[in-house]
C-alpha atoms as a PDB file:
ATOM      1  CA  UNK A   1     118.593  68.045 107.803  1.00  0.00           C
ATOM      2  CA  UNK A   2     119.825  71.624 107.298  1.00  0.00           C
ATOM      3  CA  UNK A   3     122.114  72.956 109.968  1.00  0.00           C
ATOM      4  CA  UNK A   4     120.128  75.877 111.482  1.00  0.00           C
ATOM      5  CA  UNK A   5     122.559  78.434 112.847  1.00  0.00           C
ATOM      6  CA  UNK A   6     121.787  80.510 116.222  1.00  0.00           C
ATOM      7  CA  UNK A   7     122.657  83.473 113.680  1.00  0.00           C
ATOM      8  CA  UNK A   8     119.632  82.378 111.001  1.00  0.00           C
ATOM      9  CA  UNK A   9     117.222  82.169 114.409  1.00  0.00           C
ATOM     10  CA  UNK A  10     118.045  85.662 115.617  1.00  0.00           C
ATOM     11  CA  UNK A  11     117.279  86.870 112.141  1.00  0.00           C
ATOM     12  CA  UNK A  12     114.198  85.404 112.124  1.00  0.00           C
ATOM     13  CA  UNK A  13     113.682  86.133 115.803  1.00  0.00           C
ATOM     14  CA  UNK A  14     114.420  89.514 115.081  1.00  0.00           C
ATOM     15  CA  UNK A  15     111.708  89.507 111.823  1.00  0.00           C
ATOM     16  CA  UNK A  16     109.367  87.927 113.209  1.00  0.00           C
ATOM     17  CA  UNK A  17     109.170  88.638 116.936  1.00  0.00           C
ATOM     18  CA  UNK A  18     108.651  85.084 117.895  1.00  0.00           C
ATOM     19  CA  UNK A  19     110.346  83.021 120.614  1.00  0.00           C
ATOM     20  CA  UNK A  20     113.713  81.815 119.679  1.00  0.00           C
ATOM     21  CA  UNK A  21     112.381  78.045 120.050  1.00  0.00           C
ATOM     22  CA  UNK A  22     109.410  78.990 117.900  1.00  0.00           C
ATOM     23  CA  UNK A  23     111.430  80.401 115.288  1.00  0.00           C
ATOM     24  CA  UNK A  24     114.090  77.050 115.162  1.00  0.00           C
ATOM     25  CA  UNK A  25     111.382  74.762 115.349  1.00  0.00           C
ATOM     26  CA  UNK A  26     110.439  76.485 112.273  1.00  0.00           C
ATOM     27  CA  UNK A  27     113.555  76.817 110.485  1.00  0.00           C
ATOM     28  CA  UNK A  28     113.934  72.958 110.663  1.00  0.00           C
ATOM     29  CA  UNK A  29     110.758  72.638 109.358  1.00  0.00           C
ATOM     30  CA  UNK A  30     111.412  74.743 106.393  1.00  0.00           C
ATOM     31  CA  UNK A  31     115.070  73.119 106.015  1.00  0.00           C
ATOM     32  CA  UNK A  32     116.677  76.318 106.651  1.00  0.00           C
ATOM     33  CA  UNK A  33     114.487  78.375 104.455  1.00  0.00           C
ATOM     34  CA  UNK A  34     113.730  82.017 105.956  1.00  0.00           C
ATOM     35  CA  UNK A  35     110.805  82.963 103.898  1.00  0.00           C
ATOM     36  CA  UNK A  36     109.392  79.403 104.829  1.00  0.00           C
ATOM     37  CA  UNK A  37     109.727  79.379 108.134  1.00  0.00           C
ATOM     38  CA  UNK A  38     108.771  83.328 108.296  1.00  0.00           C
ATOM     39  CA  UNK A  39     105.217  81.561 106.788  1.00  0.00           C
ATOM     40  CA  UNK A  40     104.746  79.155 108.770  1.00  0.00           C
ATOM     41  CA  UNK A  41     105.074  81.598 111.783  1.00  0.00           C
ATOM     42  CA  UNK A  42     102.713  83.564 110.667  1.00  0.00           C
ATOM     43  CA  UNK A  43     100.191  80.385 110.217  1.00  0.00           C
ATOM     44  CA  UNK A  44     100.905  79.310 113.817  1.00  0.00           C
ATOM     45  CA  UNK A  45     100.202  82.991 114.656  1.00  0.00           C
ATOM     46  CA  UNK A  46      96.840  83.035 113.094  1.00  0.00           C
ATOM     47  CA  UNK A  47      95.755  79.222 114.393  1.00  0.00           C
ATOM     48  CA  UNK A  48      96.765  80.832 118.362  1.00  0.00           C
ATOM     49  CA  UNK A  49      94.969  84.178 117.582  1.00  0.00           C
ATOM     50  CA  UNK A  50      91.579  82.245 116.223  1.00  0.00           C
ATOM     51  CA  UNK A  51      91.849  80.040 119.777  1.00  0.00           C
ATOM     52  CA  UNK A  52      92.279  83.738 122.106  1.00  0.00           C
ATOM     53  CA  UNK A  53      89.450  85.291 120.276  1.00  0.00           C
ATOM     54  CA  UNK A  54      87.005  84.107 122.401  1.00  0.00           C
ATOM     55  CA  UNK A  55      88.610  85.319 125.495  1.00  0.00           C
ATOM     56  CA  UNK A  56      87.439  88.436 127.167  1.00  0.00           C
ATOM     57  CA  UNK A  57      89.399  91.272 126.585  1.00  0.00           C
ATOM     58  CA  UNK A  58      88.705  94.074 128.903  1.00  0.00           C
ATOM     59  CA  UNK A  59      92.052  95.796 129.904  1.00  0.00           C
ATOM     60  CA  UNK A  60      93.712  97.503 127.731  1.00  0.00           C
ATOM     61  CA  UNK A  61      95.320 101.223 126.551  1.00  0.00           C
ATOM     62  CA  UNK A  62      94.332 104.450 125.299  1.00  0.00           C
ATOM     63  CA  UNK A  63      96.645 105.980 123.215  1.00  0.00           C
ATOM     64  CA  UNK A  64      96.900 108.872 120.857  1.00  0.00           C
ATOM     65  CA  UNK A  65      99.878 110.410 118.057  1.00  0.00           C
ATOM     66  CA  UNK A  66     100.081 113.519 116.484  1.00  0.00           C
ATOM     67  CA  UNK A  67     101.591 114.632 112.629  1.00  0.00           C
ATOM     68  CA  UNK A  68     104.937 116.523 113.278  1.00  0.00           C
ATOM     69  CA  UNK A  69     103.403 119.380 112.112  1.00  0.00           C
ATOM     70  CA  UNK A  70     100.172 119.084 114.120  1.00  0.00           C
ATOM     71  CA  UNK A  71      97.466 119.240 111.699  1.00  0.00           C
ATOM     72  CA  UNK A  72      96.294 115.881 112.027  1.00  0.00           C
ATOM     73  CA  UNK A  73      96.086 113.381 115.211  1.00  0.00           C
ATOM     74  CA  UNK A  74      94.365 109.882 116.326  1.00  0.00           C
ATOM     75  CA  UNK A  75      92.989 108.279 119.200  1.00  0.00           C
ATOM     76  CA  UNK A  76      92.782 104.320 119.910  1.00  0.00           C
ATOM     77  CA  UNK A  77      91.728 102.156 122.377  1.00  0.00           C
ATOM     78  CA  UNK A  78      93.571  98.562 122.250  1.00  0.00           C
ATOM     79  CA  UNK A  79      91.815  95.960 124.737  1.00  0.00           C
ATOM     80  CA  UNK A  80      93.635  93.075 126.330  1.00  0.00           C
ATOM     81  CA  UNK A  81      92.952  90.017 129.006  1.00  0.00           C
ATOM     82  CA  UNK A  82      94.989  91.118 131.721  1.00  0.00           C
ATOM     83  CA  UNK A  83      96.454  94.384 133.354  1.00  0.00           C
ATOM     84  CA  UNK A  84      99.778  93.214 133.762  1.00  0.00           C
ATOM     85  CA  UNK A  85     100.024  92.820 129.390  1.00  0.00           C
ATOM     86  CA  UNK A  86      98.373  96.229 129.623  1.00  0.00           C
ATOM     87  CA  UNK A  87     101.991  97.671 131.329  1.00  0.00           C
ATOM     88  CA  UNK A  88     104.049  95.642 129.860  1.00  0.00           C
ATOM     89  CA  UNK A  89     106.621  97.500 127.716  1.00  0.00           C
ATOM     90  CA  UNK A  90     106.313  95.588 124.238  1.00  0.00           C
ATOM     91  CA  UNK A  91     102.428  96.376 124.601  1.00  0.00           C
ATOM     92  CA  UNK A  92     102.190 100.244 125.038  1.00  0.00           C
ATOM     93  CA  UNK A  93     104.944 100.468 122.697  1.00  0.00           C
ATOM     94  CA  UNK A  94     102.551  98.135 119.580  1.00  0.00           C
ATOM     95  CA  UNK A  95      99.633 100.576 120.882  1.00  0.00           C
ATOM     96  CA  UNK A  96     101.682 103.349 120.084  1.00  0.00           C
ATOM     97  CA  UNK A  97     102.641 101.912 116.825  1.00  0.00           C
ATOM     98  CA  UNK A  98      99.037 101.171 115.978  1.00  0.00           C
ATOM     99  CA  UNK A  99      98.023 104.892 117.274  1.00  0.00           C
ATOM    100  CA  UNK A 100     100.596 106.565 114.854  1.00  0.00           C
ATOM    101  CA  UNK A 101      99.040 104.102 111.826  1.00  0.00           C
ATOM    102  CA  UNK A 102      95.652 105.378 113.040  1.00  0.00           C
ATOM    103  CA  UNK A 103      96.679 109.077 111.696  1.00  0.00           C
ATOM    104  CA  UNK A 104      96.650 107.849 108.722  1.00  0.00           C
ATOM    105  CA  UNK A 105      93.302 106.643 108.581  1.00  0.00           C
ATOM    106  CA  UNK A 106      89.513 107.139 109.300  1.00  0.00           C
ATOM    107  CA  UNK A 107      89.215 103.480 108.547  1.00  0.00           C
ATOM    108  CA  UNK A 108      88.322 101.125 110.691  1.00  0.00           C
ATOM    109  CA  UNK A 109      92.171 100.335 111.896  1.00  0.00           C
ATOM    110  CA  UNK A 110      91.673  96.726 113.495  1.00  0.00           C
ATOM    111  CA  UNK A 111      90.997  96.041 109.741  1.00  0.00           C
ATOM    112  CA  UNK A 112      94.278  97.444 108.442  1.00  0.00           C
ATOM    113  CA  UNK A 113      96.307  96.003 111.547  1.00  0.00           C
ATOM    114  CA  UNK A 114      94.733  92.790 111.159  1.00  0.00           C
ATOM    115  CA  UNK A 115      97.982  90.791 110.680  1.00  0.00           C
ATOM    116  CA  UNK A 116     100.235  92.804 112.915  1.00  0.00           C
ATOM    117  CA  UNK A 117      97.712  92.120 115.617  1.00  0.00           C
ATOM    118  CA  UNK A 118      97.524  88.519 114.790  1.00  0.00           C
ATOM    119  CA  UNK A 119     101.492  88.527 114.935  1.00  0.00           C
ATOM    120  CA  UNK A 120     101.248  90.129 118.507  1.00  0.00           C
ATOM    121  CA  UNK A 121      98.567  87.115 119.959  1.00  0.00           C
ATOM    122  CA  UNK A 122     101.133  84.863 119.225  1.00  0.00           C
ATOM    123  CA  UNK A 123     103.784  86.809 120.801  1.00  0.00           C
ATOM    124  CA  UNK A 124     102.332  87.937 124.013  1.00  0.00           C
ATOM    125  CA  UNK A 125      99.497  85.449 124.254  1.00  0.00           C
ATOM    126  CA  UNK A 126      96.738  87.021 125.049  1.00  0.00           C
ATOM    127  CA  UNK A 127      94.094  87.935 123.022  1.00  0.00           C
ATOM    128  CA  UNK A 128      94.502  91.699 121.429  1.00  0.00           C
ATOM    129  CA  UNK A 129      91.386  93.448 120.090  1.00  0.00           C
ATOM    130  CA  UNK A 130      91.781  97.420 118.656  1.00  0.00           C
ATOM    131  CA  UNK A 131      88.227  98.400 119.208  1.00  0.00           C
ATOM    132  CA  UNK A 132      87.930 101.691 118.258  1.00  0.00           C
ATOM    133  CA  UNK A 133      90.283 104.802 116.495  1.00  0.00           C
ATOM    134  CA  UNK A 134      89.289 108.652 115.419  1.00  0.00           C
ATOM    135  CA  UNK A 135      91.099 110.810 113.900  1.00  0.00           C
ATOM    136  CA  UNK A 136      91.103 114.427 113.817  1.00  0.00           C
ATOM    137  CA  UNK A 137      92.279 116.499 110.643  1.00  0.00           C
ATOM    138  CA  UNK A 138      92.994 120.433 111.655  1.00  0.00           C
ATOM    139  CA  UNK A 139      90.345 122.502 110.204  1.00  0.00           C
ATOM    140  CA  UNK A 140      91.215 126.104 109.128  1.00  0.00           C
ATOM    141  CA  UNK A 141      93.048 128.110 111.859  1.00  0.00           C
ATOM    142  CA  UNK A 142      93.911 126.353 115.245  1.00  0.00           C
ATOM    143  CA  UNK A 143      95.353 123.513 116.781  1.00  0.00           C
ATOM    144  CA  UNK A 144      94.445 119.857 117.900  1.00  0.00           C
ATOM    145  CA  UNK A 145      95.468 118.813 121.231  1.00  0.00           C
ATOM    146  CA  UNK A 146      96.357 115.237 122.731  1.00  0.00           C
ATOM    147  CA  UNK A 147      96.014 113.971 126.092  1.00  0.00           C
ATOM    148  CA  UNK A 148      96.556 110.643 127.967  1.00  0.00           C
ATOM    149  CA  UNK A 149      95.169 109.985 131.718  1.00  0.00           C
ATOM    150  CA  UNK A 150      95.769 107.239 134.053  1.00  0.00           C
ATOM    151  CA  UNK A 151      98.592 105.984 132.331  1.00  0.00           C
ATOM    152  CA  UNK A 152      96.570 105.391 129.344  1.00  0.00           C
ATOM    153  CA  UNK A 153      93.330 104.320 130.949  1.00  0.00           C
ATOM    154  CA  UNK A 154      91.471 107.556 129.425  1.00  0.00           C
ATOM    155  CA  UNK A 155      92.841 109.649 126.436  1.00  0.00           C
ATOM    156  CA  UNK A 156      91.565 112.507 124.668  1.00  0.00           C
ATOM    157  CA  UNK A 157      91.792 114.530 121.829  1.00  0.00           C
ATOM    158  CA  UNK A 158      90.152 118.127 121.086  1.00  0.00           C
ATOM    159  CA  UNK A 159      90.120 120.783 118.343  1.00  0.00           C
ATOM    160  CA  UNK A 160      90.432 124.606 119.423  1.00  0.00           C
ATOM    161  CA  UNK A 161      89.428 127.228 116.199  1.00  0.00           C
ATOM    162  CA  UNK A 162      91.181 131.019 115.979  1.00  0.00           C
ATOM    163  CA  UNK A 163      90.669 133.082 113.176  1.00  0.00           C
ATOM    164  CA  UNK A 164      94.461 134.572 113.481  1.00  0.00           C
ATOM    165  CA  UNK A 165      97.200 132.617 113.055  1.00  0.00           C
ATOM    166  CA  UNK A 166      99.429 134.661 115.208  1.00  0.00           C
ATOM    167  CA  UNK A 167      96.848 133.134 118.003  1.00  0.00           C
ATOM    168  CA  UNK A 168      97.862 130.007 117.588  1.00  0.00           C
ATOM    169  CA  UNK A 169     101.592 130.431 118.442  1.00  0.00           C
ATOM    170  CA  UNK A 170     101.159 131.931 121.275  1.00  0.00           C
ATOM    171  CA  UNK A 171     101.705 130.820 124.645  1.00  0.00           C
ATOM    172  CA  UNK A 172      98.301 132.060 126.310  1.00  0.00           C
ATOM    173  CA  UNK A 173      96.698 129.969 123.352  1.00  0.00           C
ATOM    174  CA  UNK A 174      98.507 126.513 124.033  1.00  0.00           C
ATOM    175  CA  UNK A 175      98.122 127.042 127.486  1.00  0.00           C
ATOM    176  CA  UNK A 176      94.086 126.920 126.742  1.00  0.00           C
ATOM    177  CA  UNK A 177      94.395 124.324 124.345  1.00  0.00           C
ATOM    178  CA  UNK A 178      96.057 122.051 126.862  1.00  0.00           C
ATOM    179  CA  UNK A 179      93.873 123.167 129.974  1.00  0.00           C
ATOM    180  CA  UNK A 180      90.864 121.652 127.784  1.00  0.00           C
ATOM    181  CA  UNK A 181      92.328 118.495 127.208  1.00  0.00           C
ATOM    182  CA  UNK A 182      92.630 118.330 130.837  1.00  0.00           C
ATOM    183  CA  UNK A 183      88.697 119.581 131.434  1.00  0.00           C
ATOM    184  CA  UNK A 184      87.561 116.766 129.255  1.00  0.00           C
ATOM    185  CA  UNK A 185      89.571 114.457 130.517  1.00  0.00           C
ATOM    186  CA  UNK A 186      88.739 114.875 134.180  1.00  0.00           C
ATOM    187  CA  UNK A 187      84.899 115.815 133.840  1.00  0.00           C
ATOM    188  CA  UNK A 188      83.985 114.054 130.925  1.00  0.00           C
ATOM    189  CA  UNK A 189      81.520 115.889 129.665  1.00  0.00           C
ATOM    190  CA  UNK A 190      78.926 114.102 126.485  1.00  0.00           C
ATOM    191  CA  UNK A 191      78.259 117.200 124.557  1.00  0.00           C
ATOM    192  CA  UNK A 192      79.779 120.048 123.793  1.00  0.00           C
ATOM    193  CA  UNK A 193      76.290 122.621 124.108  1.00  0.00           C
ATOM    194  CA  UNK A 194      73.017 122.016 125.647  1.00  0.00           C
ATOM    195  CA  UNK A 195      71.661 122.517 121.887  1.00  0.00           C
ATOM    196  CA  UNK A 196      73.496 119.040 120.840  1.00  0.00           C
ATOM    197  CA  UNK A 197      71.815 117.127 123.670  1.00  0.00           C
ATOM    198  CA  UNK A 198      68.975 115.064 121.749  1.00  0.00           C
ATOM    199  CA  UNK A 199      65.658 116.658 122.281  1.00  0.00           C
ATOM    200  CA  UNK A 200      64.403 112.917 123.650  1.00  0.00           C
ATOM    201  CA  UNK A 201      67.091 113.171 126.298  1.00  0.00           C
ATOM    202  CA  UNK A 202      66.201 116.259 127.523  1.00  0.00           C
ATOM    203  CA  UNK A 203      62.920 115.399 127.772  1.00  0.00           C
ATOM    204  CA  UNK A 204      63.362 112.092 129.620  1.00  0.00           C
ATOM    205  CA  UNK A 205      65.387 114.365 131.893  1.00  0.00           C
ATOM    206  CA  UNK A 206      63.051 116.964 132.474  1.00  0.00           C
ATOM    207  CA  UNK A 207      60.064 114.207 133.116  1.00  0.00           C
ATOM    208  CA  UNK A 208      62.293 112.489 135.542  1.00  0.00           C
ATOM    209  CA  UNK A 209      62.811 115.958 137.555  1.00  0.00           C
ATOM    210  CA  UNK A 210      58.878 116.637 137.498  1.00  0.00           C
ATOM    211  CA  UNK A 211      58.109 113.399 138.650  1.00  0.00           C
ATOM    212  CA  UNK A 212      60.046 113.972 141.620  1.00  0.00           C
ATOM    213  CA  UNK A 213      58.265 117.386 142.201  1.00  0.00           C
ATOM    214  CA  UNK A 214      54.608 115.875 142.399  1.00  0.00           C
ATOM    215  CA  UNK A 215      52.007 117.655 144.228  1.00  0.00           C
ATOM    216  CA  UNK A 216      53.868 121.189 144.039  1.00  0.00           C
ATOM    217  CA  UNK A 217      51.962 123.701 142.074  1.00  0.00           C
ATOM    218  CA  UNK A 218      52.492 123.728 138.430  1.00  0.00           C
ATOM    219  CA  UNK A 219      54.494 126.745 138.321  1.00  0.00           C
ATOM    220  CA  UNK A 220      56.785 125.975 141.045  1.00  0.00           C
ATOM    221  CA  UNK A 221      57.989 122.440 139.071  1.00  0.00           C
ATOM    222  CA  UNK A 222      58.682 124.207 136.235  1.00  0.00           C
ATOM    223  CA  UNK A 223      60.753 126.675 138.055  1.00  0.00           C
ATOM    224  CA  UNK A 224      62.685 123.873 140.081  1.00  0.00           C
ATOM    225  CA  UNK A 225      63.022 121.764 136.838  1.00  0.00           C
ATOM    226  CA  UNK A 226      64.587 124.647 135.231  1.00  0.00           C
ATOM    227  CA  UNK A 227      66.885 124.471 137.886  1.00  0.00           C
ATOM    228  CA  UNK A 228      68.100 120.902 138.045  1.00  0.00           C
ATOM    229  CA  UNK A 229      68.040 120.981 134.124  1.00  0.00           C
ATOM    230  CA  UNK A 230      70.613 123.763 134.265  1.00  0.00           C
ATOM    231  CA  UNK A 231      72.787 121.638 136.611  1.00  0.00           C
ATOM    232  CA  UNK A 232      72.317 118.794 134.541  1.00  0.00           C
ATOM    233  CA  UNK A 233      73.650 120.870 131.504  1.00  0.00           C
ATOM    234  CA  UNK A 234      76.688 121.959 133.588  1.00  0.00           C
ATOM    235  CA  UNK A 235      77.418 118.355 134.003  1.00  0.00           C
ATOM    236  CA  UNK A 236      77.323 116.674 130.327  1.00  0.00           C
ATOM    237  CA  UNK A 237      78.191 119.833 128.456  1.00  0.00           C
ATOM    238  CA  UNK A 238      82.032 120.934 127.974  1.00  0.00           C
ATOM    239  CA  UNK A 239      81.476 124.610 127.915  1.00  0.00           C
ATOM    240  CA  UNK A 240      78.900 124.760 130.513  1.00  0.00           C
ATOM    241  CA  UNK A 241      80.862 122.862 133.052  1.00  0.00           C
ATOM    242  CA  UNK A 242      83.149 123.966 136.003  1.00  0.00           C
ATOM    243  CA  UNK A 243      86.669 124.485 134.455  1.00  0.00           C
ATOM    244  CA  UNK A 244      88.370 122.241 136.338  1.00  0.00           C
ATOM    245  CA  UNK A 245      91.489 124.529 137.583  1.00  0.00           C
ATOM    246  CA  UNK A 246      89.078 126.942 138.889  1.00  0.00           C
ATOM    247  CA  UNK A 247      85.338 126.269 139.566  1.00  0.00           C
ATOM    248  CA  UNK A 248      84.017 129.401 140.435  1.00  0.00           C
ATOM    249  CA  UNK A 249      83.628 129.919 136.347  1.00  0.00           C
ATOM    250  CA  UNK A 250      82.478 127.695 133.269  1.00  0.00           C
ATOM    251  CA  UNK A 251      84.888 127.209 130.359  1.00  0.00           C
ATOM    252  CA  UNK A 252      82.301 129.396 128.049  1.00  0.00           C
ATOM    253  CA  UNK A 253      83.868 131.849 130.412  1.00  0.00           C
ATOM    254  CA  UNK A 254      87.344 131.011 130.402  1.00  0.00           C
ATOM    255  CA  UNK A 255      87.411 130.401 126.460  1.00  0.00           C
ATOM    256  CA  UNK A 256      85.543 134.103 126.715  1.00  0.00           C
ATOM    257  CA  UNK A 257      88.745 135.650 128.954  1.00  0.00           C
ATOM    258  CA  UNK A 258      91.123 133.819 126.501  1.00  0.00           C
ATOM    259  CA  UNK A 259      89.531 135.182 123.681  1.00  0.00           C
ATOM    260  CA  UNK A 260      89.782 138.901 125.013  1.00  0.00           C
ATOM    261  CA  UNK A 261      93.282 138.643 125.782  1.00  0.00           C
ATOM    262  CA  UNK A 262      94.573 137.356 122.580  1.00  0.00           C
ATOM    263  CA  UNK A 263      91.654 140.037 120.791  1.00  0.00           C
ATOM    264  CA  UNK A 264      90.634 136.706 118.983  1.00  0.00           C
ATOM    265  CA  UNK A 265      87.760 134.384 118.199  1.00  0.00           C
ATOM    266  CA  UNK A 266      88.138 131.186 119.736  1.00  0.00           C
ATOM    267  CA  UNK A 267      85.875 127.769 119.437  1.00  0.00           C
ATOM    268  CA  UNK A 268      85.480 124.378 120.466  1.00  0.00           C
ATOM    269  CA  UNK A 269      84.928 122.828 117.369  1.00  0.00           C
ATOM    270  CA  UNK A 270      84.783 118.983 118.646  1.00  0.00           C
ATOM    271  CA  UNK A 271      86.164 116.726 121.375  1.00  0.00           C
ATOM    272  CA  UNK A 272      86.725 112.647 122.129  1.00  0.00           C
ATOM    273  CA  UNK A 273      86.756 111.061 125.016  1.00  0.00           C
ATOM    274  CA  UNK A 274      88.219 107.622 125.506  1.00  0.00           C
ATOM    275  CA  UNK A 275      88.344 105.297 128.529  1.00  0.00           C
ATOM    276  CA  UNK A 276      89.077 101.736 128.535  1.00  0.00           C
ATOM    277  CA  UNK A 277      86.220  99.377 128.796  1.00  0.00           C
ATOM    278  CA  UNK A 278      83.462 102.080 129.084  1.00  0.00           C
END
């Protein structure tokens, strides 16, 4: 039998990410052979992954990254069994990891992260599922923004168009760009205008409020749903809702009173929304 040295197991400990009496176990297996050994870790990985697949996973992380030079940024949400993996250290930083891969990508990432995920099963014992990943690529003039809630129980990204440049460096601008990470992330609004609401769901919506109203005249419904249909915008649609900071005015208004200072155009070209297990 090969002698297996405590140096040759850290090495593999250290390559593999296994438990130091996983990793001799398989190093006297393989006689001493790294690349072996590294293989048959990475069998035993996949055997305990296929067994935790099964198993619920409904905890988890959001997480997000963004390019150094901020043109392009992801969002992920990584589900496992318990909340106590969910803060544990060598978890958020693999979701971080996998977020930062997820730039790279509009692919479906569990996919491309198959075996790294398999690798972390085995490692943490629990099962690990990525279920979903976006990424946003910077369209003409702007600037994407990032933010994670909760401790990484919701996450969000958003897009914010100029048509200057010099808008996007300033302060006023970033200040905006931030404040409506923060508006989706609180409010969590579905759409971004009452135009992108399906026509079906505004209906169902507006028969629901008439129902309620039976008996009035006909005129008077239509007047009261007009009303609760306006609330009902101001609740699912990002630019028609409170800003959050101050609700005396929508954000249509506040991205108006940004735009006026800077003597700019500014949009919300899209937004995501992530919270765990939704």
């Amino acid at each position: 039998m090969a002698e297996i040295s405590a140096e040759l197991v850290k090495q593999l400990r250290e390559a593999t990410n296994v438990s130091m009496m996983e990793c001799k176990r398989a190093l006297v297996e393989a006689g001493g052979d790294m690349a072996k050994a590294t293989k048959l870790l990475r069998e035993r990985g996949m055997a305990v992954a296929a067994k935790k697949a099964g198993r619920t996973a409904k905890q988890g992380l959001v997480a997000s990254a963004i390019t150094a030079d901020g043109k392009v940024a992801s969002l992920i949400e990584v589900n496992c069994e318990t909340d106590f993996v969910a803060r544990n250290p060598n978890f958020v930083v693999f979701v971080k990891k996998l977020a930062e891969i997820a730039c790279t990508t509009d692919a479906n990432l569990a996919e491309q992260v198959r075996e790294e995920v398999t690798a972390k099963i085995a490692e943490i014992g629990e099962n690990i599922v990525v279920r979903r990943n976006i990424r946003y690529v910077l369209e003409n003039t702007g600037a994407l923004g990032c933010y994670i809630h909760l401790g990484g129980k919701v996450g969000v990204l958003v897009e914010v168009g100029a048509e200057k440049e010099s808008t996007t460096n300033s302060d006023v601008f970033k200040e905006l760009v931030k404040d409506l990470t923060l508006q989706v992330a609180a409010s969590a609004p579905r759409y971004l205008t009452p135009d992108d609401i399906p026509p079906e769901e505004i209906a169902a919506e507006r028969e629901i409020y008439a129902k309620q109203m039976q008996g009035k005249p006909a005129q008077v419904i239509a007047k009261i749903v007009d009303g609760k249909m306006k609330k009902y915008y101001s609740e699912v649609c990002l630019l028609e809702q409170p800003f959050v900071k101050e609700t005396d005015r929508s954000v249509v208004a506040l991205l108006a009173e940004k735009a006026n200072v800077l003597g700019d155009k500014l949009t919300i070209r899209r937004f995501v929304r992530y919270q765990v297990g939704e």
